[in-house]
Every structure is written in structure tokens, then in C-alpha cells.
C-alpha atoms as a PDB file:
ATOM      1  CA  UNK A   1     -21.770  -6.284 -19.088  1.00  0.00           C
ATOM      2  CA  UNK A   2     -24.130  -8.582 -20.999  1.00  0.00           C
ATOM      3  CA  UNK A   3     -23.805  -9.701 -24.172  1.00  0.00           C
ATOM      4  CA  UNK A   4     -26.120  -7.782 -25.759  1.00  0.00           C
ATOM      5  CA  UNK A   5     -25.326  -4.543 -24.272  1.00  0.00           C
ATOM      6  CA  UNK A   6     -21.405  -5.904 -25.650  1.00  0.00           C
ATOM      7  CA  UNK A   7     -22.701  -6.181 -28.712  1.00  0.00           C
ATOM      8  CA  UNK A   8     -24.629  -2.866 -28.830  1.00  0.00           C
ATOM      9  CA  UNK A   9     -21.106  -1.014 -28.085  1.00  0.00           C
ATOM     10  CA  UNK A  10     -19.551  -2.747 -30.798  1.00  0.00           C
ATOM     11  CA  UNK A  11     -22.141  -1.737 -33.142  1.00  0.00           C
ATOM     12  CA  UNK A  12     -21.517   2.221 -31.913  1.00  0.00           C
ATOM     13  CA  UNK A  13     -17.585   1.311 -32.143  1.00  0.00           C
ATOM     14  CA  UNK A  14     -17.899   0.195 -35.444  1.00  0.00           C
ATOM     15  CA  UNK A  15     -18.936   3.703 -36.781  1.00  0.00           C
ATOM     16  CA  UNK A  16     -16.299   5.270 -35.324  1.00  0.00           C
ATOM     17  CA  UNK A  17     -13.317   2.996 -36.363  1.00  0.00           C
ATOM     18  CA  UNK A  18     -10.277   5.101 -37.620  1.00  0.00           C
ATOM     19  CA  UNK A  19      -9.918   3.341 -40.952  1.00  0.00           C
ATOM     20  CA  UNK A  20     -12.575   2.121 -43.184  1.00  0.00           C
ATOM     21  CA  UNK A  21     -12.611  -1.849 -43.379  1.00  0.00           C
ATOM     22  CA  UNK A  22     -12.182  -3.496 -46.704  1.00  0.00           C
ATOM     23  CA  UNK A  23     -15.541  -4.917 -48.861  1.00  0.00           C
ATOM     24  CA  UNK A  24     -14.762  -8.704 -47.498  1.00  0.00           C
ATOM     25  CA  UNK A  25     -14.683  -7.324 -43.956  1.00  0.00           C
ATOM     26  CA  UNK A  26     -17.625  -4.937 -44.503  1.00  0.00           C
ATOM     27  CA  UNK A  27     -19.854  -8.084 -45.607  1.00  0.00           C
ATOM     28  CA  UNK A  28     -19.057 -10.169 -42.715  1.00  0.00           C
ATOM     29  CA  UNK A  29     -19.918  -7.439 -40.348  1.00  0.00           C
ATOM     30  CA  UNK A  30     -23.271  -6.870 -42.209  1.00  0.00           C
ATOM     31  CA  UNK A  31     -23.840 -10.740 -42.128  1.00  0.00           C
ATOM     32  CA  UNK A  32     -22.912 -11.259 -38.494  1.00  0.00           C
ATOM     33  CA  UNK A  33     -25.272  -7.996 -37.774  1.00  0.00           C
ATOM     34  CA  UNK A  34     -28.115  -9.335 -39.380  1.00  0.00           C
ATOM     35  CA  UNK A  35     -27.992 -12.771 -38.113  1.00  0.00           C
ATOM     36  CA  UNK A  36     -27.265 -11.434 -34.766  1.00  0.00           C
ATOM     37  CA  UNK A  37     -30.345  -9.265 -35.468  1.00  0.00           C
ATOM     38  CA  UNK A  38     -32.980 -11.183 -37.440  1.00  0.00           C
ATOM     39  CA  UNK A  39     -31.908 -14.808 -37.444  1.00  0.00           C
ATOM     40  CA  UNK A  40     -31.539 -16.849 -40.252  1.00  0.00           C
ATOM     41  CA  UNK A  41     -32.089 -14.909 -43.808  1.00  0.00           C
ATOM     42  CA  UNK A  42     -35.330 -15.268 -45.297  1.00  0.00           C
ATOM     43  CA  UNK A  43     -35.788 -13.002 -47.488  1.00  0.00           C
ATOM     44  CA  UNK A  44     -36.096 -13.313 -51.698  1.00  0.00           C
ATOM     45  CA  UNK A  45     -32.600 -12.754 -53.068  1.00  0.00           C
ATOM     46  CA  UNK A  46     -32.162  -9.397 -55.056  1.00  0.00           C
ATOM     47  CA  UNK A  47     -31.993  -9.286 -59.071  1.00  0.00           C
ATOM     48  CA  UNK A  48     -29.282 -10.408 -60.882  1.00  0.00           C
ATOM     49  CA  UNK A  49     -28.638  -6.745 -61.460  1.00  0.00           C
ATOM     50  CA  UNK A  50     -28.641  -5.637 -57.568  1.00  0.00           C
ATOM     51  CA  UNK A  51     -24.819  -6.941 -57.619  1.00  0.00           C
ATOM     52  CA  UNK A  52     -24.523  -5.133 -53.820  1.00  0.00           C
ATOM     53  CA  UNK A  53     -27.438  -6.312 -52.793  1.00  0.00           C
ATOM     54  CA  UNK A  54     -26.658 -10.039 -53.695  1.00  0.00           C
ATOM     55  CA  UNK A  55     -23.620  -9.985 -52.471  1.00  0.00           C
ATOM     56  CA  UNK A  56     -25.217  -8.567 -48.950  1.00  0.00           C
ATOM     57  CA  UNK A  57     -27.763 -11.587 -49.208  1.00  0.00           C
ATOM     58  CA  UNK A  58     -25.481 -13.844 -49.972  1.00  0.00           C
ATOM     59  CA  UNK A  59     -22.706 -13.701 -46.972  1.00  0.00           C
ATOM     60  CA  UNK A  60     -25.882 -13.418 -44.729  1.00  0.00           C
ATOM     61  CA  UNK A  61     -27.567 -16.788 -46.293  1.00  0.00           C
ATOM     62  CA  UNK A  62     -24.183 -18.623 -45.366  1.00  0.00           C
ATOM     63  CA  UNK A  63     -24.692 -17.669 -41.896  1.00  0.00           C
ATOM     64  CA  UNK A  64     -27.971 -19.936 -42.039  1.00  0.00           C
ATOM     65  CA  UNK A  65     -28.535 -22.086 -38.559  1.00  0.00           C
ATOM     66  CA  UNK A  66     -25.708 -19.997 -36.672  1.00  0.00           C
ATOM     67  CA  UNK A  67     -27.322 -18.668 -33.299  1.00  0.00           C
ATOM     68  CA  UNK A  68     -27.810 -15.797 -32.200  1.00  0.00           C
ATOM     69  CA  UNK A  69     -25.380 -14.991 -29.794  1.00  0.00           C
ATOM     70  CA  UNK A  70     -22.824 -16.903 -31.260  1.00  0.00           C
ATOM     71  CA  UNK A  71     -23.210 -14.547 -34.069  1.00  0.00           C
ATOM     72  CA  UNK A  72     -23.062 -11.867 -31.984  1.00  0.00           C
ATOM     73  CA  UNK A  73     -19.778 -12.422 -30.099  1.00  0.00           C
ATOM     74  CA  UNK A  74     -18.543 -13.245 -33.659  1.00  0.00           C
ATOM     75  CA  UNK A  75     -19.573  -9.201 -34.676  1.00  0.00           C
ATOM     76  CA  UNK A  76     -18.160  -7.984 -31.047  1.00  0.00           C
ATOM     77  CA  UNK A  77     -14.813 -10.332 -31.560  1.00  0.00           C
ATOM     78  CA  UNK A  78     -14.258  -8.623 -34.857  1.00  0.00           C
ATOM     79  CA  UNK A  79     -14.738  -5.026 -34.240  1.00  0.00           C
ATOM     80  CA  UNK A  80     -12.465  -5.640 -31.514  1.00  0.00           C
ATOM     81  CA  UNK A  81      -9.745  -7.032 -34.304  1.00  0.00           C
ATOM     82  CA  UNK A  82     -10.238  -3.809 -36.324  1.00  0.00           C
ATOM     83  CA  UNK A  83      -9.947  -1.336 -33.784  1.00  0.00           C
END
């Protein structure tokens, strides 16, 4: 199985985990999606009072420079951990 085909079963795993993950977790797994995704974050950060949002745009902006698939096997490696 490729990578990406992987990493679109882990995506379809991850809404159907038996317990919900904590915030912390639930950020990484955004981040790592979006890098995985879009690449490195270059959007305009939300409004100071978007506190989700910001927090969403911030764990993705520290993924900055990490490649694709690396970020990728990161999301599979962890959905894997929380199954």
C-alpha cells in the first residue's frame, strides 16, 4: 500500500476511533493533516479573539519546512498510537 493511500485510511480511522483524543492530540493531528495536505502554512493568523482558530494556526505554523510525507507518516504513526 502506498503512502498516500496509508495515509488516506488513517484519515477514515481517525473518525472512527473509540475514544475522543485530548485538545493537545487533536491539534497535532490537525497540524500534521494540513501540512501533509497543503504544505507549509501560509495563511494570515486569526484575531486575537479566534482563540481556536489561533491555536489551529499556530501548531500548523510550527510544522513550517517539514515535508510532506514525512508529515504524513507522522499523522498515520499517530492514529496508529490512538487506536
Amino acid at each position: 500500500m502506498s503512502l498516500k493511500a496509508k495515509f488516506e485510511k488513517a484519515v477514515a480511522d481517525s473518525k472512527k476511533l473509540s475514544e475522543r483524543p485530548d485538545n493537545a492530540t487533536l491539534l497535532q493531528l490537525y497540524a500534521l493533516y494540513k501540512q501533509a495536505t497543503e504544505g507549509d502554512n501560509e495563511t494570515k493568523k486569526p484575531g486575537m479573539m479566534d482563540m481556536v482558530g489561533r491555536a489551529k494556526w499556530g501548531a500548523w505554523d510550527e510544522l513550517k519546512g517539514k515535508g510532506e510525507e514525512e508529515a504524513m507518516q507522522e499523522y498515520i504513526d499517530l492514529i496508529e498510537s490512538l487506536k
